[in-house]
N, C-alpha and C. Protein backbone atom coordinates (compact mmCIF):
# COMPACT_ATOMS: atom_id res chain seq x y z
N UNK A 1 0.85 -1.17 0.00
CA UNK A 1 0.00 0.00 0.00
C UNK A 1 0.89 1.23 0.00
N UNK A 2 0.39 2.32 -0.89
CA UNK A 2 1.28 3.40 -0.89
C UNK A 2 0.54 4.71 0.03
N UNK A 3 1.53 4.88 0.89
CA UNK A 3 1.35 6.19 1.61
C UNK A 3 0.77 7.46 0.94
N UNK A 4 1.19 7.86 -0.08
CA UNK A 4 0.83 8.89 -0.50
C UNK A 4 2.46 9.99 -0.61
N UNK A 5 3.33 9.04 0.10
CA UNK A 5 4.49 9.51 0.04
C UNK A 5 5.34 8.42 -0.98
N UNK A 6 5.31 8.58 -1.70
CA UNK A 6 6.37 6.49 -2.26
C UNK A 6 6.60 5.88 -1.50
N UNK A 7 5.90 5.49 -0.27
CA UNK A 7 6.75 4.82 0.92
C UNK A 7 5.55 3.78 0.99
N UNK A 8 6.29 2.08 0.87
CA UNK A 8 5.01 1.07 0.97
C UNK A 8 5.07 0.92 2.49
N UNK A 9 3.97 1.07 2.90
CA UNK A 9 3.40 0.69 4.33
C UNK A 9 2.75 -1.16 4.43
N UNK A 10 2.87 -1.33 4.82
CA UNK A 10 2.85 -2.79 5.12
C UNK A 10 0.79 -3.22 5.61
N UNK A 11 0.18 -3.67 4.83
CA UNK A 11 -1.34 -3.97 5.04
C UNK A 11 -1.54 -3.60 6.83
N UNK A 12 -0.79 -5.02 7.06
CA UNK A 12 -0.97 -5.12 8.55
C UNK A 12 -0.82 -4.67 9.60
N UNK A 13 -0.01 -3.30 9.12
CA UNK A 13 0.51 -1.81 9.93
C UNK A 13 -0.79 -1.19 10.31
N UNK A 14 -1.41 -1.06 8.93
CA UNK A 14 -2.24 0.23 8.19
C UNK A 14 -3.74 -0.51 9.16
N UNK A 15 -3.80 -1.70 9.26
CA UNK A 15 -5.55 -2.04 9.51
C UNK A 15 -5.08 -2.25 11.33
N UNK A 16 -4.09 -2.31 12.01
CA UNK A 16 -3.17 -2.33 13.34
C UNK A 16 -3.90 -0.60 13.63
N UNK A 17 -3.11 0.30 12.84
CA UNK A 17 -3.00 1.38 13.60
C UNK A 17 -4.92 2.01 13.19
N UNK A 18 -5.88 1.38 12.42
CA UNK A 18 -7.01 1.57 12.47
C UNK A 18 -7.90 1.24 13.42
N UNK A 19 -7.76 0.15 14.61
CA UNK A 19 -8.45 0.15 15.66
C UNK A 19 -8.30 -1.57 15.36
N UNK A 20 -8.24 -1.88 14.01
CA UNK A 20 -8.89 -3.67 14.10
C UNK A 20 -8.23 -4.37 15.02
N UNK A 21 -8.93 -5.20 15.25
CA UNK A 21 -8.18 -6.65 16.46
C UNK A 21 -6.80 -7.13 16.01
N UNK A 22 -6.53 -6.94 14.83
CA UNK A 22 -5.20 -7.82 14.49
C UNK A 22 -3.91 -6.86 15.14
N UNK A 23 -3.27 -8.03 16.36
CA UNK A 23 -2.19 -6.84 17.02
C UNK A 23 -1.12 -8.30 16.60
N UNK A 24 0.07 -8.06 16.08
CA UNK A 24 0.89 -8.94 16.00
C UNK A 24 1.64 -9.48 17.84
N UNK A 25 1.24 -10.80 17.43
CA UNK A 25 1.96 -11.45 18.71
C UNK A 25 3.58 -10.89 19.64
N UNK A 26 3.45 -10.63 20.58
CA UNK A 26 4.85 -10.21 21.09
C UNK A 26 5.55 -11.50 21.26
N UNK A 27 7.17 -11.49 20.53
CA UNK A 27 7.66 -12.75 21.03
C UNK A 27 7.58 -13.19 22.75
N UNK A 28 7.29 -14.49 22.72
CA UNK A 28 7.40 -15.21 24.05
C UNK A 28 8.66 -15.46 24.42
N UNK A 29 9.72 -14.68 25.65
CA UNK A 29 10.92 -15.39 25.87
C UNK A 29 10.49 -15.44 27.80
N UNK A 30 11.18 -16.57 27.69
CA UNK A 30 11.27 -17.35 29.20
C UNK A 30 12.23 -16.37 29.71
N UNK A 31 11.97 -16.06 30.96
CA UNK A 31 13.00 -15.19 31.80
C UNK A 31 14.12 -16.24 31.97
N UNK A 32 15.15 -15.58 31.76
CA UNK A 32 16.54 -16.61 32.49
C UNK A 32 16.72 -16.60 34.06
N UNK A 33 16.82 -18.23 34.36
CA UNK A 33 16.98 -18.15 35.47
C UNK A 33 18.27 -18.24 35.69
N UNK A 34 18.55 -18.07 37.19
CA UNK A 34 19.96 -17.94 37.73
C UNK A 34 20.53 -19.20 38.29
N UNK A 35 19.16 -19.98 38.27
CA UNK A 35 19.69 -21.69 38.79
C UNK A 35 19.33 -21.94 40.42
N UNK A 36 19.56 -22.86 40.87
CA UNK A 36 19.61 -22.94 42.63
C UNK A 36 20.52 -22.22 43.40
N UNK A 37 21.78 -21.35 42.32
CA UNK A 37 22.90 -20.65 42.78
C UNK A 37 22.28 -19.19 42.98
N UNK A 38 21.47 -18.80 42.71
CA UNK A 38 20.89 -17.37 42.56
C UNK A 38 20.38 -17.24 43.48
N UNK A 39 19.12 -18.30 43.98
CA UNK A 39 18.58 -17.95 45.50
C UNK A 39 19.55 -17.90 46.61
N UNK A 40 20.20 -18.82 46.75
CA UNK A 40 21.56 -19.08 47.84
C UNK A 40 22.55 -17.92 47.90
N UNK A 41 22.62 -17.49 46.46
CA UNK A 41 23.67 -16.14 46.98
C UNK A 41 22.63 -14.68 47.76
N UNK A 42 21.56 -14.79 47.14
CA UNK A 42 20.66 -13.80 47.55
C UNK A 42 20.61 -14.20 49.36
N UNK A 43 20.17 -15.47 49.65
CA UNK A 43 20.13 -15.22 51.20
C UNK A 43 21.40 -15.26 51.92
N UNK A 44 22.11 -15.66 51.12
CA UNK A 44 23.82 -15.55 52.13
C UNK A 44 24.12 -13.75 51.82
N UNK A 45 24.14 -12.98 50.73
CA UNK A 45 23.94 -11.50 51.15
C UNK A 45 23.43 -10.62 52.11
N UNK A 46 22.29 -11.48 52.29
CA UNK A 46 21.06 -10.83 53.11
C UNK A 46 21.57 -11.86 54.56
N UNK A 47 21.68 -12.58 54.62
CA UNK A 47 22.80 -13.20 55.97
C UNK A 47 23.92 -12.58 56.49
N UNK A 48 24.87 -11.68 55.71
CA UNK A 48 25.76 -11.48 55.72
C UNK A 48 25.58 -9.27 56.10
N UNK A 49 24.66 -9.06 55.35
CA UNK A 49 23.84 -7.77 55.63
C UNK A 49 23.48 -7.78 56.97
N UNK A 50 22.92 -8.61 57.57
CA UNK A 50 22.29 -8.31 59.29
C UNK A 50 23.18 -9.32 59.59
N UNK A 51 23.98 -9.50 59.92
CA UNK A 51 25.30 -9.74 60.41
C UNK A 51 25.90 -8.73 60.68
N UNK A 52 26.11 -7.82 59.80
CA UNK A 52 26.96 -6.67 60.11
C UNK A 52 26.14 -5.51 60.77
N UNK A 53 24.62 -5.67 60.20
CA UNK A 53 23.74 -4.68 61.31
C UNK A 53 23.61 -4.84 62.38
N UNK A 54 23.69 -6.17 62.75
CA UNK A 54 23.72 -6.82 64.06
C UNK A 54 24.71 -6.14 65.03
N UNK A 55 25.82 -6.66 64.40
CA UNK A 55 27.75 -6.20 65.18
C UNK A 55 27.05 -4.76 65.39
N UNK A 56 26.95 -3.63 64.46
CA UNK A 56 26.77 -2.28 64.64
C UNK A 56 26.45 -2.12 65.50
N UNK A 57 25.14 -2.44 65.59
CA UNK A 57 23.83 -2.11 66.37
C UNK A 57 24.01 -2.65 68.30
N UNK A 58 25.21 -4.06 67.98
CA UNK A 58 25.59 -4.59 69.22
C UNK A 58 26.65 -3.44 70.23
N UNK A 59 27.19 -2.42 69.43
CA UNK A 59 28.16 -2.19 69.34
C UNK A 59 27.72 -0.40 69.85
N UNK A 60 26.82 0.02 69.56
CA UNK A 60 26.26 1.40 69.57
C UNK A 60 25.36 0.91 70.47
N UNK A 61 24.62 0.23 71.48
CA UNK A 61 24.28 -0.38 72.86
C UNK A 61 24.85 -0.27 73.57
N UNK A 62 26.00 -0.68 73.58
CA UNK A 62 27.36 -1.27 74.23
C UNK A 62 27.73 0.31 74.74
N UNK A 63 28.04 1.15 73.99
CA UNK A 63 28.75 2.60 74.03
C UNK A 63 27.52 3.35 74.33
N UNK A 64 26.22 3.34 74.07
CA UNK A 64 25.24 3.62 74.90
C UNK A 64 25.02 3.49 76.64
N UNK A 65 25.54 1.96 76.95
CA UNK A 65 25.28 1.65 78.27
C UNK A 65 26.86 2.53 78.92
N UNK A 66 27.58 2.34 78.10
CA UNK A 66 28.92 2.78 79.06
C UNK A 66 29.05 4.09 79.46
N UNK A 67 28.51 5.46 78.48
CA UNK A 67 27.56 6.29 78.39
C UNK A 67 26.90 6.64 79.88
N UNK A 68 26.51 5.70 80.09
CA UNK A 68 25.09 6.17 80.78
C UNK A 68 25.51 5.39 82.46
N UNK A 69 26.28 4.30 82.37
CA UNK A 69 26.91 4.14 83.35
C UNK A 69 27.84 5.15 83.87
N UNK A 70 28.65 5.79 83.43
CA UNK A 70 29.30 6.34 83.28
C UNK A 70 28.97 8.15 84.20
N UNK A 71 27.98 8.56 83.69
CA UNK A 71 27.06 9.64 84.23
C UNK A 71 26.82 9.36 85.47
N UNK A 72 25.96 7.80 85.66
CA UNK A 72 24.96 7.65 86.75
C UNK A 72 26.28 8.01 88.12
N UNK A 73 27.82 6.86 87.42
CA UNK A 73 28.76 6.88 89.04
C UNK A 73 29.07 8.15 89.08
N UNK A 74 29.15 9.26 88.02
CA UNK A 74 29.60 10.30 88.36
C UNK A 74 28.45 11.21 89.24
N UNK A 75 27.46 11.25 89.25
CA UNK A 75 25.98 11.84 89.89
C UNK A 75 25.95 10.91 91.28
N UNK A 76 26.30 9.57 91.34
CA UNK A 76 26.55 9.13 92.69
C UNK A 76 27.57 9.88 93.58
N UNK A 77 28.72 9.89 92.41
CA UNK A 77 29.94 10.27 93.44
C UNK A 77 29.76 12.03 93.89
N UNK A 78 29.43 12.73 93.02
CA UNK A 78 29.01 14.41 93.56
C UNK A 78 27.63 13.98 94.76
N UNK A 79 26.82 13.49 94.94
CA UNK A 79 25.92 13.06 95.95
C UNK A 79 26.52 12.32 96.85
N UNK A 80 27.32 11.99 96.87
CA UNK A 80 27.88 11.21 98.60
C UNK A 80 28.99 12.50 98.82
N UNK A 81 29.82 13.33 97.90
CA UNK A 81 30.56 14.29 98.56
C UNK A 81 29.36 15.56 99.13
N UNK A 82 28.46 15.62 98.62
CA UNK A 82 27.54 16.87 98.84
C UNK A 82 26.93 16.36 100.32
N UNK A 83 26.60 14.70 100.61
CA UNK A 83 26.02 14.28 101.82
C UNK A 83 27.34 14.27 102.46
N UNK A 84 28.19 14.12 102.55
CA UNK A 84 29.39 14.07 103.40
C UNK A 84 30.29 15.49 103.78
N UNK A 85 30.05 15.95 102.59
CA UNK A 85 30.61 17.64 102.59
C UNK A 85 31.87 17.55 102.29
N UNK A 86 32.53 16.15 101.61
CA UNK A 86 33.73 16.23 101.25
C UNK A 86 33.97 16.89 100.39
N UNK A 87 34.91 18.63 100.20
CA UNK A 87 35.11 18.93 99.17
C UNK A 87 36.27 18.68 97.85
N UNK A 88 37.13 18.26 98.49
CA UNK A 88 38.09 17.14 97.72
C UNK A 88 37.44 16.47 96.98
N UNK A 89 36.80 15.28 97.31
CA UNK A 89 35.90 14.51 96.67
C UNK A 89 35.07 15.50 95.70
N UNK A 90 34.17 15.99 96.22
CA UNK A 90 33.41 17.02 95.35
C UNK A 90 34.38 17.55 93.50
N UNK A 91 35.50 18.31 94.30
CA UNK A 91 36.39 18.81 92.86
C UNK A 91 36.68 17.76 92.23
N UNK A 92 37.14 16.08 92.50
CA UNK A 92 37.27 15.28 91.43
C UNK A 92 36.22 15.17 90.44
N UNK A 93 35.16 15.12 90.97
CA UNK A 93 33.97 15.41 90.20
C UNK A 93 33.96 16.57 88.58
N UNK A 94 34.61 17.58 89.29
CA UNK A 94 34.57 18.52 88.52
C UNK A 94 35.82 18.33 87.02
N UNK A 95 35.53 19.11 86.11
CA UNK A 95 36.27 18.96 84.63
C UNK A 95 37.12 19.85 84.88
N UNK A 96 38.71 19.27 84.89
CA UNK A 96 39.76 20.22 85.06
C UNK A 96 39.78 21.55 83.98
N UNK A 97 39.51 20.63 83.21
CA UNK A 97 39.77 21.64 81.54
C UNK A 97 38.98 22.95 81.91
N UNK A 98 38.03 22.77 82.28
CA UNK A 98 37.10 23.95 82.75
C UNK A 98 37.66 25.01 83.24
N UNK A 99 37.06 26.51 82.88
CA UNK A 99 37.92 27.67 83.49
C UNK A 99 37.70 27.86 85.06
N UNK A 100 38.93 28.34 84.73
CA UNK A 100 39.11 29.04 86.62
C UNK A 100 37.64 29.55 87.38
N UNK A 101 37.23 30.33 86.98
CA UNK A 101 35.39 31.10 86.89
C UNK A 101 34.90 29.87 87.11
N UNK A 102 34.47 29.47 86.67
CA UNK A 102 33.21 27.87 86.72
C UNK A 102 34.14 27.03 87.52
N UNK A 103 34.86 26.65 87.65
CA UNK A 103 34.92 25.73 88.45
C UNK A 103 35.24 26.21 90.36
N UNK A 104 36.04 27.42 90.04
CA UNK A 104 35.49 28.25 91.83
C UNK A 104 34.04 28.33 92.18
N UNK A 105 33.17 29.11 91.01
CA UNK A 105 31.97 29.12 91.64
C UNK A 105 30.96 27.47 91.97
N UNK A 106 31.46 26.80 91.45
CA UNK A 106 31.08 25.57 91.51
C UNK A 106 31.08 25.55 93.19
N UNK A 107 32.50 25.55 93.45
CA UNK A 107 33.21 25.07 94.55
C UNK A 107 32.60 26.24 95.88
N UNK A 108 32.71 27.04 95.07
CA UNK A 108 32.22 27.80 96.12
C UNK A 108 30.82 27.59 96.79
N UNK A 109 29.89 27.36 95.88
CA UNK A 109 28.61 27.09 95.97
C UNK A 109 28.45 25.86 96.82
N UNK A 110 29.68 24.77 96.58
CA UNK A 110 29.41 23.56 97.73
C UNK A 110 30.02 24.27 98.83
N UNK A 111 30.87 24.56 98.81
CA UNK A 111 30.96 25.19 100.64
C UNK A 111 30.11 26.00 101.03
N UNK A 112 29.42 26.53 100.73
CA UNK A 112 28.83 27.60 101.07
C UNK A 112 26.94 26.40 101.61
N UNK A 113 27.32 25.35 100.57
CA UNK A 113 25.21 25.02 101.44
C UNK A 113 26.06 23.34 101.68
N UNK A 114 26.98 22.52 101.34
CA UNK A 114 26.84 21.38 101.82
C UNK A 114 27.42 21.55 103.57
N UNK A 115 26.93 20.57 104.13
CA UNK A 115 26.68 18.99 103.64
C UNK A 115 24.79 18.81 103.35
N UNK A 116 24.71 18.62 102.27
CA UNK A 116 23.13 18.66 101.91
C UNK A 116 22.72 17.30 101.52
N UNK A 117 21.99 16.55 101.63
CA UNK A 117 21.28 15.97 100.88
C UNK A 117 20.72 15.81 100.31
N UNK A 118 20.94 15.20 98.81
CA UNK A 118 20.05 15.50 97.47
C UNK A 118 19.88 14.14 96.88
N UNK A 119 19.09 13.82 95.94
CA UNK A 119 18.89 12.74 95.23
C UNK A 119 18.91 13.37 93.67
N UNK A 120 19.85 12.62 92.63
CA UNK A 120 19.45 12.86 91.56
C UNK A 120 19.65 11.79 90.28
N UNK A 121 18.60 11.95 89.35
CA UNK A 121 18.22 11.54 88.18
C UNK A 121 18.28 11.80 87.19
N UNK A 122 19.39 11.20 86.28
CA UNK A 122 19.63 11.33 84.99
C UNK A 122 17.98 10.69 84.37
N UNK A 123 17.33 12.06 83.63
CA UNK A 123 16.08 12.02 82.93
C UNK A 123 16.25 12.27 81.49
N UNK A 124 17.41 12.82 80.58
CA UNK A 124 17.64 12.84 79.67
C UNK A 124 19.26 12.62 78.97
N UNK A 125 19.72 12.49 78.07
CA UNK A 125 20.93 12.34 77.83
C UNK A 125 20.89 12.81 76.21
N UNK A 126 22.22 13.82 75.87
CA UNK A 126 22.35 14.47 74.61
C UNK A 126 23.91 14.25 74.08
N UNK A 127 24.42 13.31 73.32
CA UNK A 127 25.69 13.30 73.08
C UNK A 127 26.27 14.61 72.14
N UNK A 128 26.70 15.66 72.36
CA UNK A 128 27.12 16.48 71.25
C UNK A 128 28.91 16.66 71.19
N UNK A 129 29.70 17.15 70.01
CA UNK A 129 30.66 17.21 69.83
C UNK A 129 31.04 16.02 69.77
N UNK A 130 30.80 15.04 68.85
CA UNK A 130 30.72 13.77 68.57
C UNK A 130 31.13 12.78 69.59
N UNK A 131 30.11 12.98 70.49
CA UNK A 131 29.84 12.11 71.62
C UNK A 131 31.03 12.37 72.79
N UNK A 132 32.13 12.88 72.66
CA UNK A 132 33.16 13.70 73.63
C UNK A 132 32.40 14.38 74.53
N UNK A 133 31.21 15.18 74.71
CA UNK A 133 30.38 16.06 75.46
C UNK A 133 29.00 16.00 75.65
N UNK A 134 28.63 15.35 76.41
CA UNK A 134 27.04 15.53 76.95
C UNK A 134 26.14 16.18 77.63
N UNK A 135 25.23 16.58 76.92
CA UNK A 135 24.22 17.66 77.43
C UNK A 135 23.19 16.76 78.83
N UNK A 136 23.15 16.76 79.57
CA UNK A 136 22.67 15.65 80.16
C UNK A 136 21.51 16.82 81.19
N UNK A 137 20.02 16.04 81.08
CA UNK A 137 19.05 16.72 82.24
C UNK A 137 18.60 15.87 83.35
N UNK A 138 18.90 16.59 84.19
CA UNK A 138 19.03 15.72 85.39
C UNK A 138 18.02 16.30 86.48
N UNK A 139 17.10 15.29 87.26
CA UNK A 139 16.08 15.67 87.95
C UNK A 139 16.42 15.53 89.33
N UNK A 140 16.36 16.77 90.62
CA UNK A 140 17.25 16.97 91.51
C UNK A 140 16.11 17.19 92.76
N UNK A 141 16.31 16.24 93.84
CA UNK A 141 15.01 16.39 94.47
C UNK A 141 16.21 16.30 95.97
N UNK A 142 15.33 17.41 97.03
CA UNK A 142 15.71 16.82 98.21
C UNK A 142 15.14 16.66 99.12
N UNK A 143 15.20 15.84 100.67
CA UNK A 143 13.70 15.67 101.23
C UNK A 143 13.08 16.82 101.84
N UNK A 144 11.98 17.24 101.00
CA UNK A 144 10.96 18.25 101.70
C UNK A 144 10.63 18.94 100.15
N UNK A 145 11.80 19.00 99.17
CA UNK A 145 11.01 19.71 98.38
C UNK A 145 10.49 18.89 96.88
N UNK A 146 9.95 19.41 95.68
CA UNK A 146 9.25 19.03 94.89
C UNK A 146 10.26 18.14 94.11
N UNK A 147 11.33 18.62 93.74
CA UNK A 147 12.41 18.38 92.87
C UNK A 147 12.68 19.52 91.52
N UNK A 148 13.71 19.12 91.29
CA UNK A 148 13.76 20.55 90.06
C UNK A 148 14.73 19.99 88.92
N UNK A 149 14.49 20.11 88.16
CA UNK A 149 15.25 20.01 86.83
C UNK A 149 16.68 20.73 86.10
N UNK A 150 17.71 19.88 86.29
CA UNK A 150 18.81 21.13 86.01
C UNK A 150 19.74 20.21 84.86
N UNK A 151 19.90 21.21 83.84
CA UNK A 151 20.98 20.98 82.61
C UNK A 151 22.38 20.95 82.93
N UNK A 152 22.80 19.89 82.60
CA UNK A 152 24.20 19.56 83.20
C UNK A 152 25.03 18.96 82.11
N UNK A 153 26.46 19.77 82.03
CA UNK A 153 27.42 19.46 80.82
C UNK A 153 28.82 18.10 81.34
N UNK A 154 28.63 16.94 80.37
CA UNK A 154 29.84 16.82 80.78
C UNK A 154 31.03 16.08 79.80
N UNK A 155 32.31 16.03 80.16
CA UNK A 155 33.14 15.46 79.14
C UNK A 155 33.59 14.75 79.77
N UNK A 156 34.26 13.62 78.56
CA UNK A 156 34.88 12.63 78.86
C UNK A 156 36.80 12.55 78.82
N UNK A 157 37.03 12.47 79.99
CA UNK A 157 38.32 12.86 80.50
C UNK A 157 38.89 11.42 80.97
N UNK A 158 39.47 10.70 80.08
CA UNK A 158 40.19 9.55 80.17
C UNK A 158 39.04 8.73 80.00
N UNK A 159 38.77 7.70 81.30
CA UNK A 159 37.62 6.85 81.04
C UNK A 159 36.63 7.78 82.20
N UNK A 160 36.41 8.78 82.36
CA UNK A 160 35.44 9.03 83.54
C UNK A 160 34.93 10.26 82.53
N UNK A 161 33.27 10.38 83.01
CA UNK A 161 32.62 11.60 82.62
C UNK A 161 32.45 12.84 83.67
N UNK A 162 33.10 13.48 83.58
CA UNK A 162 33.44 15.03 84.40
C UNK A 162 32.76 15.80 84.13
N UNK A 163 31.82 16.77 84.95
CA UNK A 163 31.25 17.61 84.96
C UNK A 163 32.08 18.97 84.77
N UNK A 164 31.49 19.56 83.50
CA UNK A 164 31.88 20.70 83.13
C UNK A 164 31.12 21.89 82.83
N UNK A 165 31.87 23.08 82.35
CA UNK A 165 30.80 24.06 82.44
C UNK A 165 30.05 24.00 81.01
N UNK A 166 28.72 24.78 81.05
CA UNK A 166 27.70 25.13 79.72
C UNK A 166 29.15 25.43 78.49
């Protein structure tokens, strides 16, 4: 059949692109399979994938709990110098690195009201400066009053977490 251009168009094009039923068959090809070797590597990947999410995940727990252990003995140990009024004890507590300013008034502030008794509760925890420094909120109650909430900085100075300034 001629286009109208010299160009033969093929019958079965021409009555195709008119609406009729005749649609030429799409070849049939079988998907290739990969064999019994294809599934097996797929779940040993995926074995081998949460394996290693596993370790991670075992691993960022781990440094989570040490973290947080870590805080709690240091909040014990400033609470038995504050009930005892040891101020020695008390300054180990404290972050050397810290300036002269913050760490007198610190000090000053325990001589001045211990020997007190207080109870306190690590209620939040913020790792910043890639986990070297924690923003930590801590809930501070003593007997008679409500309790109060206070933001507390600290770094990690060898293996111990030291209270330092904002």
């Amino acid at each position: 059949m001629d286009a109208g251009l010299g160009v033969q168009v093929d019958p079965d094009l021409v009555s195709w692109a008119e609406g009729a039923d005749h649609r030429p068959d799409a070849p049939r090809t079988k998907p290739k399979s990969s064999g019994p070797w294809g599934g097996m590597l797929l779940a040993l990947l995926l074995l081998v994938l949460a394996g290693i999410g596993g370790f991670y995940l075992g691993q960022w727990s781990e440094a989570r709990r040490f973290v947080i252990h870590g805080v709690e003995s240091q909040l014990a140990l400033e609470q038995l110098a504050w009930r005892e009024g040891d101020r020695e004890l008390y300054e180990t507590t404290l972050d050397p690195w810290s300036t002269v300013e913050w760490r007198s008034a610190q000090v000053f502030e325990f001589v001045t009201h211990a020997p007190v008794r207080w109870e306190g509760r690590m209620v939040d925890l913020l790792p910043i400066e890639e986990g070297r420094r924690l923003q930590v909120t801590v809930e501070i109650s003593t007997p008679g009053s409500a309790g109060e909430t206070s933001i507390r900085f600290y770094e990690l100075r060898g293996e111990r977490w030291l209270r330092a300034e904002p």
